[in-house]
N, C-alpha and C. Protein backbone atom coordinates (compact mmCIF):
# COMPACT_ATOMS: atom_id res chain seq x y z
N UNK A 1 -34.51 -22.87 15.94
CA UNK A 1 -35.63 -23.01 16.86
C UNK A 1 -35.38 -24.22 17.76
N UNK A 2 -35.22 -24.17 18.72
CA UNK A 2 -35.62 -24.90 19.91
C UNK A 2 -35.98 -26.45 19.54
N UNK A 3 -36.43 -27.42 20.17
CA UNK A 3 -37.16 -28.88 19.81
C UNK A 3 -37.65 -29.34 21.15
N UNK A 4 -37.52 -28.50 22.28
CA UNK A 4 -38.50 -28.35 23.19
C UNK A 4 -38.83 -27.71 24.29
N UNK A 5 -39.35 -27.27 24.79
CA UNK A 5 -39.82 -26.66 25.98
C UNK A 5 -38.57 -26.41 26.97
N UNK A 6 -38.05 -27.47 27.18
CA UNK A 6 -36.68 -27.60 27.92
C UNK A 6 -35.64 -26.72 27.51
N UNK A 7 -35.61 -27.05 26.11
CA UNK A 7 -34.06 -26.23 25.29
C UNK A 7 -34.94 -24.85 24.56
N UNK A 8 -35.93 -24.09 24.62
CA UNK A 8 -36.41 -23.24 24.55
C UNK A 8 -36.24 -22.25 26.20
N UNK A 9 -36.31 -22.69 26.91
CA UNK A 9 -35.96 -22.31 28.64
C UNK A 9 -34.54 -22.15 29.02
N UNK A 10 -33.70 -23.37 28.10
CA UNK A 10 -32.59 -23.15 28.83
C UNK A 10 -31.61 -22.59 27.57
N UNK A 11 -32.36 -22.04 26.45
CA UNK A 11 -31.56 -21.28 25.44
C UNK A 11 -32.03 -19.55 26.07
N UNK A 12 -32.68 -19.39 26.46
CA UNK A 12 -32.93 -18.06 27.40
C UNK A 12 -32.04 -17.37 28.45
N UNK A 13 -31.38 -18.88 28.93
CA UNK A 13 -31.15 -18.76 30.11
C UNK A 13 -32.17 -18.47 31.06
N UNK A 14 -33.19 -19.19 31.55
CA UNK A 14 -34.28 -18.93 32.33
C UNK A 14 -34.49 -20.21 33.46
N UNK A 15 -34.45 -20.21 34.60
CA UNK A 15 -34.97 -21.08 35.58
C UNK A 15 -36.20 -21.44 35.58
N UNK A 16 -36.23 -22.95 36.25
CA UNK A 16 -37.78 -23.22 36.05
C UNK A 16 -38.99 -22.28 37.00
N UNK A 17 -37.90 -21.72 38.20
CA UNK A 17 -38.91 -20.74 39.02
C UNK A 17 -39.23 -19.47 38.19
N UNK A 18 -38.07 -19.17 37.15
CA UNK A 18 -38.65 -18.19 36.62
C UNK A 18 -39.75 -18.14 35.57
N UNK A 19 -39.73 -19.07 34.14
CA UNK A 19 -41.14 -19.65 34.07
C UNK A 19 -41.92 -19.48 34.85
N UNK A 20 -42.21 -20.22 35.99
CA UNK A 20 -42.94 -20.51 36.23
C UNK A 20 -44.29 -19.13 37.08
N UNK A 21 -43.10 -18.15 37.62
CA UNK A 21 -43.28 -16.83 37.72
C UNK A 21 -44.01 -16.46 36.32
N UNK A 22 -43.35 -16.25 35.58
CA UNK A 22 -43.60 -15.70 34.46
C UNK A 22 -44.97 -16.17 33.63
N UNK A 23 -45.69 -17.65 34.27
CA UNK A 23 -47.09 -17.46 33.65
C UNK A 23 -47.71 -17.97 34.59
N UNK A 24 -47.20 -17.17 36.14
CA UNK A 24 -48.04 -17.78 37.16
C UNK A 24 -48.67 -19.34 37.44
N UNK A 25 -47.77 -20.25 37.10
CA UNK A 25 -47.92 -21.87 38.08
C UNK A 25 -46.69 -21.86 38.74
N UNK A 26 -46.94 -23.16 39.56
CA UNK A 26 -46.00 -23.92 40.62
C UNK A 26 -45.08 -24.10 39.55
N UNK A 27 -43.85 -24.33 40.07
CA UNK A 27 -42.55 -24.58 39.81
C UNK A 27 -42.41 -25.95 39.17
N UNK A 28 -43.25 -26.73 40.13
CA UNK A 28 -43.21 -27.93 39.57
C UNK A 28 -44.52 -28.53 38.50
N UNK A 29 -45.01 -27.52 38.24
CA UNK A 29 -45.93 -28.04 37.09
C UNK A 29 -44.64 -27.61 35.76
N UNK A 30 -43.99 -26.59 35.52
CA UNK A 30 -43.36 -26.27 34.82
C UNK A 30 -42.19 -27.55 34.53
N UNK A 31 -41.84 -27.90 35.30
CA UNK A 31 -41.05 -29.43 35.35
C UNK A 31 -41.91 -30.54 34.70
N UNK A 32 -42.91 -30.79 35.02
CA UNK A 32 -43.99 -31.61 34.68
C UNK A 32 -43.94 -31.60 33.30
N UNK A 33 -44.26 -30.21 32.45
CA UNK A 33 -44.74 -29.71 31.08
C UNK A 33 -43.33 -30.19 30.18
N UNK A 34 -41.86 -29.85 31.21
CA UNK A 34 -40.75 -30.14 30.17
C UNK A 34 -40.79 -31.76 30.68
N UNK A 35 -40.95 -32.31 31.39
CA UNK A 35 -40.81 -34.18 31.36
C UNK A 35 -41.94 -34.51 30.56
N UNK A 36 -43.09 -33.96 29.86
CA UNK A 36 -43.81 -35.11 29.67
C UNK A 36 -45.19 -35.73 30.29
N UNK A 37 -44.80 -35.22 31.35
CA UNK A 37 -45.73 -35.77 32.75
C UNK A 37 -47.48 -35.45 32.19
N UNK A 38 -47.11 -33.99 32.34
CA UNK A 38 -48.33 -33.06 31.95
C UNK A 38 -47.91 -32.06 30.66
N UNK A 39 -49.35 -31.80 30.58
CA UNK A 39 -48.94 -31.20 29.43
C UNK A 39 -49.88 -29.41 29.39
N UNK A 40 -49.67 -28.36 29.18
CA UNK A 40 -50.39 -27.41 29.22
C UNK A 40 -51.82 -27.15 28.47
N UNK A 41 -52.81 -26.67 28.97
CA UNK A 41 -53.92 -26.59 28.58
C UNK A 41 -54.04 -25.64 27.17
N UNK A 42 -54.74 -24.73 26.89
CA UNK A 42 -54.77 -23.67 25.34
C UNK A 42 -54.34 -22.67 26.20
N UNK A 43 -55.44 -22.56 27.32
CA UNK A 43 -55.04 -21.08 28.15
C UNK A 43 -53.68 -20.92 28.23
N UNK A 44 -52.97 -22.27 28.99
CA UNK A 44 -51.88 -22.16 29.31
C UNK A 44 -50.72 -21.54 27.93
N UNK A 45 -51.03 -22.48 27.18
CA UNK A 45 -50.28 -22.50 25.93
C UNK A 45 -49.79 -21.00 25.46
N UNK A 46 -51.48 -20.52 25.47
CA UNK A 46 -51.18 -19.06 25.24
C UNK A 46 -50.50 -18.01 25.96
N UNK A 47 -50.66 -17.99 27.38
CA UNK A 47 -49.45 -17.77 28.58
C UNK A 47 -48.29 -18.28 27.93
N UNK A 48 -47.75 -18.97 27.58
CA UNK A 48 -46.54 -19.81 27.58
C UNK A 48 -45.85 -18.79 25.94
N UNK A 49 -46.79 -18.84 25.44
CA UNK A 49 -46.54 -18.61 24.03
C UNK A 49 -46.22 -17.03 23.75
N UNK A 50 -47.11 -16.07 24.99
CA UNK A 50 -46.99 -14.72 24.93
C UNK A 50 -45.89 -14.53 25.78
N UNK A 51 -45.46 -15.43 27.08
CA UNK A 51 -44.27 -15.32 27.71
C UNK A 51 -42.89 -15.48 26.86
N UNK A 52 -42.84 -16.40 25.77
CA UNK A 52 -41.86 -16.71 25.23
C UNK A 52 -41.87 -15.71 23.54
N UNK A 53 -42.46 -15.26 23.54
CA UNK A 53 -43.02 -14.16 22.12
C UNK A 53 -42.73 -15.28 20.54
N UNK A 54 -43.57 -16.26 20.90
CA UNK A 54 -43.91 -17.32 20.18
C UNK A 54 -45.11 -17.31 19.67
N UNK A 55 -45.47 -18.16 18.34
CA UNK A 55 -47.16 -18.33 17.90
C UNK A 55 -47.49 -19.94 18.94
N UNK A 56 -48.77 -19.77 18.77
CA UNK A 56 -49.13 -21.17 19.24
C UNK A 56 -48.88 -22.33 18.95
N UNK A 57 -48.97 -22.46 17.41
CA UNK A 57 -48.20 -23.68 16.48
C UNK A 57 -46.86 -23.53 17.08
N UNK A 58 -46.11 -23.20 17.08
CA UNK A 58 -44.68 -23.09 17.80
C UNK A 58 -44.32 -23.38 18.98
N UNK A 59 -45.30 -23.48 19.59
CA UNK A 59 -45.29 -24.17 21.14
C UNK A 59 -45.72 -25.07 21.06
N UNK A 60 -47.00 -25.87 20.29
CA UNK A 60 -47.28 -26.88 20.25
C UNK A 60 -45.97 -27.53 19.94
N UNK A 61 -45.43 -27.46 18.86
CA UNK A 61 -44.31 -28.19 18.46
C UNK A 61 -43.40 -28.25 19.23
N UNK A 62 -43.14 -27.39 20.49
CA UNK A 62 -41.81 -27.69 21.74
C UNK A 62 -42.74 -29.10 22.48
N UNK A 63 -43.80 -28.88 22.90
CA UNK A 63 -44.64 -30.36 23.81
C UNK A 63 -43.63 -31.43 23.30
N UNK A 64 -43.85 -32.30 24.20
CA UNK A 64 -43.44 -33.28 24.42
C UNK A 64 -44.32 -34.41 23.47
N UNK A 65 -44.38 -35.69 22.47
CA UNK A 65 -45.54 -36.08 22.23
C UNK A 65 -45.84 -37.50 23.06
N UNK A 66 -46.40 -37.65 22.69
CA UNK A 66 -47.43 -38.89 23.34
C UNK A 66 -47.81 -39.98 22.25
N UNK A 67 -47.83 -41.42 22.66
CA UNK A 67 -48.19 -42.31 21.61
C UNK A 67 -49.61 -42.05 22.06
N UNK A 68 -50.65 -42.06 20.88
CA UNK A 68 -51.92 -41.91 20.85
C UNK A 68 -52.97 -43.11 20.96
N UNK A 69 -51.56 -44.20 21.06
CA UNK A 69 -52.53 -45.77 20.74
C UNK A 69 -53.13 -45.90 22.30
């Protein structure tokens, strides 16, 4: 399995335009989601998760994390 969003995309072989096609956002939010920047909403998640034929826990775990302090 994958360890993130990034190497889940580019073990596909998939472009970020294509993602990004594939659950309808900008190109560059999809860039955003693999840096870190931003992060996807539930809706999204679930787009993301039915695009990639993943569970939700399984996508959570590609995100990127965040210090919480």
């Amino acid at each position: 399995m994958p360890s993130s969003l990034r190497e889940l995309r580019e073990s596909r072989g998939l472009s970020f335009a294509q993602v990004a096609v594939g659950v309808d956002v900008a190109e560059v939010t999809v860039r955003n989601w693999e840096s870190g920047f931003r992060h996807p909403g539930l809706r999204m998640l679930r787009k993301l998760s039915a695009f990639y034929g993943l569970r939700l826990d399984q996508m959570d775990d590609l995100l990127p994390k965040t210090d919480a302090s």
